[in-house]
C-alpha atoms as a PDB file:
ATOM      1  CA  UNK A   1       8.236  15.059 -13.898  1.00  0.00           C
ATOM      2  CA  UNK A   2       7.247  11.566 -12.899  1.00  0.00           C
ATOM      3  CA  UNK A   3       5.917  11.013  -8.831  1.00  0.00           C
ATOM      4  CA  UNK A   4       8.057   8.580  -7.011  1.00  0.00           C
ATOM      5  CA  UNK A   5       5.404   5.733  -7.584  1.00  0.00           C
ATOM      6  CA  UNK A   6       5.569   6.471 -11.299  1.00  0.00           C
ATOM      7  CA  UNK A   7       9.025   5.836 -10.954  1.00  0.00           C
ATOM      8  CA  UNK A   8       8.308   2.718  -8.990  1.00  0.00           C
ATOM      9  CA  UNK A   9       5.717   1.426 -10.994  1.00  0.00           C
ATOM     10  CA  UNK A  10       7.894   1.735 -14.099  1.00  0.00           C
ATOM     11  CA  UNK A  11      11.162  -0.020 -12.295  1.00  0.00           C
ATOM     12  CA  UNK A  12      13.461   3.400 -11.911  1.00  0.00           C
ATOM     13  CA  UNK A  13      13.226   2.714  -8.114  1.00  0.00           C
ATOM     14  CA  UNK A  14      13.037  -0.425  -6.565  1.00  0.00           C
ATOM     15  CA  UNK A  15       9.492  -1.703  -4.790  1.00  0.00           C
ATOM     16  CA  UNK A  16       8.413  -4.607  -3.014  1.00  0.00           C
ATOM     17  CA  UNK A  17       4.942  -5.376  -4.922  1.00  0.00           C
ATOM     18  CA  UNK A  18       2.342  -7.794  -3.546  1.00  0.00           C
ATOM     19  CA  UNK A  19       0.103  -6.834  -6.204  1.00  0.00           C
ATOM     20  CA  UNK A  20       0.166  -5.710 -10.188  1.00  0.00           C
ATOM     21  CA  UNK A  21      -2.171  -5.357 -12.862  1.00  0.00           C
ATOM     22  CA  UNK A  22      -3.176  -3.243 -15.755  1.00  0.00           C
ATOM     23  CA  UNK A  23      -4.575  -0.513 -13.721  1.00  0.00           C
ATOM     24  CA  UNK A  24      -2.452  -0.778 -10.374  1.00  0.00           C
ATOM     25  CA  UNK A  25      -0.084  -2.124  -8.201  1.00  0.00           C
ATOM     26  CA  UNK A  26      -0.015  -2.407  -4.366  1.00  0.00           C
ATOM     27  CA  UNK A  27       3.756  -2.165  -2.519  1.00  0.00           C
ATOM     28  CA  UNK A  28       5.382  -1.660   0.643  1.00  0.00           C
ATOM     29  CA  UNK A  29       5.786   1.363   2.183  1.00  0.00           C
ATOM     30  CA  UNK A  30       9.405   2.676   2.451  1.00  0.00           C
ATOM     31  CA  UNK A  31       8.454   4.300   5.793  1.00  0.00           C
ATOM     32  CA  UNK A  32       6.068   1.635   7.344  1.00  0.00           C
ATOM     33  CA  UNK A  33       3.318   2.922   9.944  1.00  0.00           C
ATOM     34  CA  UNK A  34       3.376  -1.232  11.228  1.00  0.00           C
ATOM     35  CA  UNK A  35       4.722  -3.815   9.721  1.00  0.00           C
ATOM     36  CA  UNK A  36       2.516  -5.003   6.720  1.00  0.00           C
ATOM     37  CA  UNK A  37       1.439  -1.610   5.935  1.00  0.00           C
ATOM     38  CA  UNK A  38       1.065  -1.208   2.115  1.00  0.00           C
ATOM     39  CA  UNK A  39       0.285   1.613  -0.556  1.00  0.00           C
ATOM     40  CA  UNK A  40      -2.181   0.642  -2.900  1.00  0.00           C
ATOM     41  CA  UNK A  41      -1.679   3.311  -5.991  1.00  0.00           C
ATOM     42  CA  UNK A  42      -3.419   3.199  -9.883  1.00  0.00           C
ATOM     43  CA  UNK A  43      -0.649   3.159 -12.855  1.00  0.00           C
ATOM     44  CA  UNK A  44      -2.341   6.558 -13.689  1.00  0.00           C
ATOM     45  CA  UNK A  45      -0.809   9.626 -12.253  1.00  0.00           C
ATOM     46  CA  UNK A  46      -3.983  11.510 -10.547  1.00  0.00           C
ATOM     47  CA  UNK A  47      -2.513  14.116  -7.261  1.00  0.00           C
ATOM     48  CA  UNK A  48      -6.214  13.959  -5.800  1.00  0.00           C
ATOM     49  CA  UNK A  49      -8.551  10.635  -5.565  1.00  0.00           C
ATOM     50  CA  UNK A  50     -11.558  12.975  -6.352  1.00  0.00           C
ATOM     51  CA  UNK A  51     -10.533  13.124  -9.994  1.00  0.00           C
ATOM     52  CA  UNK A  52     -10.147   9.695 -10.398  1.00  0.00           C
ATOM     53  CA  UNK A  53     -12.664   8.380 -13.028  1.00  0.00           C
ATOM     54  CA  UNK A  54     -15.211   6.197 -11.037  1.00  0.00           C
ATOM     55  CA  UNK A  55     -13.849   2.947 -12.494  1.00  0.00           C
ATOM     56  CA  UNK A  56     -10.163   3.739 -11.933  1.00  0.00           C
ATOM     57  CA  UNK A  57     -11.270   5.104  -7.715  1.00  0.00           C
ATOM     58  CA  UNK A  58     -13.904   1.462  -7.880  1.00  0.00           C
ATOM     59  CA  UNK A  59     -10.985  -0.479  -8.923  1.00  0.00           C
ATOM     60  CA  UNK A  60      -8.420   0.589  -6.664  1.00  0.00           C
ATOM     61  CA  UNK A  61     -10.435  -0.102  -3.432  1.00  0.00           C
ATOM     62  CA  UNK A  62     -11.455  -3.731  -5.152  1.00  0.00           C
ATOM     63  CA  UNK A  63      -7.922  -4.171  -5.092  1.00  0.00           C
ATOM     64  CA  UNK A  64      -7.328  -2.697  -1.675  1.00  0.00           C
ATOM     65  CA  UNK A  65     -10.317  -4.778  -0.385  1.00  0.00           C
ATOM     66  CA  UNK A  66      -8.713  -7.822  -1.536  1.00  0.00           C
ATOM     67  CA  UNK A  67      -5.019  -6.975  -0.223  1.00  0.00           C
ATOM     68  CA  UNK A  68      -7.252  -6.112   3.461  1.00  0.00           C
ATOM     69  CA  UNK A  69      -7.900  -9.598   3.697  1.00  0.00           C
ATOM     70  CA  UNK A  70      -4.961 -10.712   2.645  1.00  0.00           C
ATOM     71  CA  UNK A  71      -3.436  -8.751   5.669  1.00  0.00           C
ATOM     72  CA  UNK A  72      -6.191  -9.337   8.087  1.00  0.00           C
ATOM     73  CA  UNK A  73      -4.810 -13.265   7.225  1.00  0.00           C
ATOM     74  CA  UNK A  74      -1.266 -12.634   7.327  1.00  0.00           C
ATOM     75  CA  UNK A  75      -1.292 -10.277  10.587  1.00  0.00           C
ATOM     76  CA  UNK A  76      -4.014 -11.558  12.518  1.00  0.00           C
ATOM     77  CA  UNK A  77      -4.836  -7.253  13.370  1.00  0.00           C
ATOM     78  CA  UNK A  78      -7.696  -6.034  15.291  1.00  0.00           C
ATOM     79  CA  UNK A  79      -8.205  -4.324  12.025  1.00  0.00           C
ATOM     80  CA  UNK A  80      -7.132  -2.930   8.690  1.00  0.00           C
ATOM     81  CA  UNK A  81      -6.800   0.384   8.906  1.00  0.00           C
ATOM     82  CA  UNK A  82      -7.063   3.138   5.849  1.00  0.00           C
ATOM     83  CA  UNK A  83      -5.806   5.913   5.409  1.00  0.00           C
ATOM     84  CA  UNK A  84      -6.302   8.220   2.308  1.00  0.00           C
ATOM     85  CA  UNK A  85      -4.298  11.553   2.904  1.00  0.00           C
ATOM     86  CA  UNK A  86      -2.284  12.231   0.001  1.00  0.00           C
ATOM     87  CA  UNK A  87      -0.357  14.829   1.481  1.00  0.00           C
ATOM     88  CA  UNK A  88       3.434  13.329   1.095  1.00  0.00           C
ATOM     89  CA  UNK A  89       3.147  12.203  -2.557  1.00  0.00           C
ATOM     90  CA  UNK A  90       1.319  13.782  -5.157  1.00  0.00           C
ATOM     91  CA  UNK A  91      -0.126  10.991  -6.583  1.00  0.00           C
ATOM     92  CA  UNK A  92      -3.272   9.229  -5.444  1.00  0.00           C
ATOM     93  CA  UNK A  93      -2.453   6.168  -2.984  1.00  0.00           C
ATOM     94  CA  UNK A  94      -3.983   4.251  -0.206  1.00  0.00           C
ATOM     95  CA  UNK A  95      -2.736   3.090   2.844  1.00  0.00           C
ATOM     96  CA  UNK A  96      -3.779   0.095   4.169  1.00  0.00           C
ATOM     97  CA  UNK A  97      -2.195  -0.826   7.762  1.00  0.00           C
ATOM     98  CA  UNK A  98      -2.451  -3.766   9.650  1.00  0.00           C
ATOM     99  CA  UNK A  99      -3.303  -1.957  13.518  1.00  0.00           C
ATOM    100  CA  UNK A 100      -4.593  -2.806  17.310  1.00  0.00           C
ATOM    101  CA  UNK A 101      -5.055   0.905  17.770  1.00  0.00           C
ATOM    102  CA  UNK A 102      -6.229   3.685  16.191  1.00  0.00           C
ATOM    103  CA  UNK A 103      -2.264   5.225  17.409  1.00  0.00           C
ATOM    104  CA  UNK A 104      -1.276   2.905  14.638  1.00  0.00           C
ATOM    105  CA  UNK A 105      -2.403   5.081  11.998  1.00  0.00           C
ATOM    106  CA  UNK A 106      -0.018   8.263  13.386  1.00  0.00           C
ATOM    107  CA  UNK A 107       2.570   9.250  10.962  1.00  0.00           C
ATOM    108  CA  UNK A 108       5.113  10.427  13.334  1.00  0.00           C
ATOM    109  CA  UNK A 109       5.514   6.738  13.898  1.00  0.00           C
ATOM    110  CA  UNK A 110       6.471   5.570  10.884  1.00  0.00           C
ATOM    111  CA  UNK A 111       9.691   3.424  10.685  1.00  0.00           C
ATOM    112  CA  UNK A 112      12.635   5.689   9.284  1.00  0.00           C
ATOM    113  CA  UNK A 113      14.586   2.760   8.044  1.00  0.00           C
ATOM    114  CA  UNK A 114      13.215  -0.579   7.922  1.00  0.00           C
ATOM    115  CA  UNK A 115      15.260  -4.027   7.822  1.00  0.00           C
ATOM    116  CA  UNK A 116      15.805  -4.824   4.226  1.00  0.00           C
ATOM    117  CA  UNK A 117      14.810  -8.452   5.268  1.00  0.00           C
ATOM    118  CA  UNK A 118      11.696  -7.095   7.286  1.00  0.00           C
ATOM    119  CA  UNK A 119      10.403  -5.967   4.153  1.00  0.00           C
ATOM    120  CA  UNK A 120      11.281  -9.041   2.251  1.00  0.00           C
ATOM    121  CA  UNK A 121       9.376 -11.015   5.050  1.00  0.00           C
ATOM    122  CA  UNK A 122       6.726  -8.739   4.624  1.00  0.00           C
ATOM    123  CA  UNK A 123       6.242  -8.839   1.063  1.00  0.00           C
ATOM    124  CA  UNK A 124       6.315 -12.238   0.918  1.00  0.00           C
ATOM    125  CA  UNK A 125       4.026 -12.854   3.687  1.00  0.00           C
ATOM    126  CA  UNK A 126       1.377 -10.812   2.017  1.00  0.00           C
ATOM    127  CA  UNK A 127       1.932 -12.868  -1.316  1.00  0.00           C
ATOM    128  CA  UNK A 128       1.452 -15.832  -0.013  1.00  0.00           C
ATOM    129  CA  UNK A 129      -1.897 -14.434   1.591  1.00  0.00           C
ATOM    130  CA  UNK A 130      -3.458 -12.843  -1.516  1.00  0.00           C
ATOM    131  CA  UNK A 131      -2.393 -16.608  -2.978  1.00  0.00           C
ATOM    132  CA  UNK A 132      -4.855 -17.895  -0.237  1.00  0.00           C
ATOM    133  CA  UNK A 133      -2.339 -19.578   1.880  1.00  0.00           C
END
């Protein structure tokens, strides 16, 4: 059975991407730790990051690195925080999180049910960063 971000990836469930190419695709997070905060995940469905082949794992943090800036731009954060956990889906993703604090990163604070339009904002704000604007 396909993960959820199979499904996503593949257009069975909707997903606000910032990011897609042949090897993965970064998108919003459903349950947002802050907003910006953004799953980076490869098109290949791995459940643990150590058995990613080293140029799928090298790729994916290129990518992350890239969408970092782009949300260091967008969000003006004291950082970008990652998080690689891996517990809630079994398929290998990053988080990266626009924070002030290192409380940003807690999981009990994720957003239950974002604004539709938050998101939208949000997705679009980070598109127009990785576009250099």
């Amino acid at each position: 059975m396909p993960s959820v971000f199979t499904r996503i990836i593949e257009g069975e469930l909707p997903g606000r991407f910032v990011h897609r190419d042949e090897r993965c695709v970064a998108f919003l997070s459903i349950n947002p730790l802050r907003p910006g905060h953004v799953l980076v995940v490869p098109r290949v469905e791995v459940e643990h990051w150590v058995d990613l082949d080293a140029e799928e794992w090298l790729h994916l943090n290129q990518v992350a690195q890239r969408v970092g800036r782009a949300l260091q731009r967008a969000y003006d954060p004291v950082k970008v925080g990652v998080i690689l956990a891996g517990m809630e889906v079994p398929h290998v993703h990053i988080h990266l999180v626009p924070i002030d604090h290192e409380r940003d990163l807690n999981f009990a604070n994720a957003d239950p049910d974002p604004s539709p339009a938050d998101l939208d904002w949000a997705a679009e704000t980070i598109r127009t960063a990785l576009d250099g604007g």
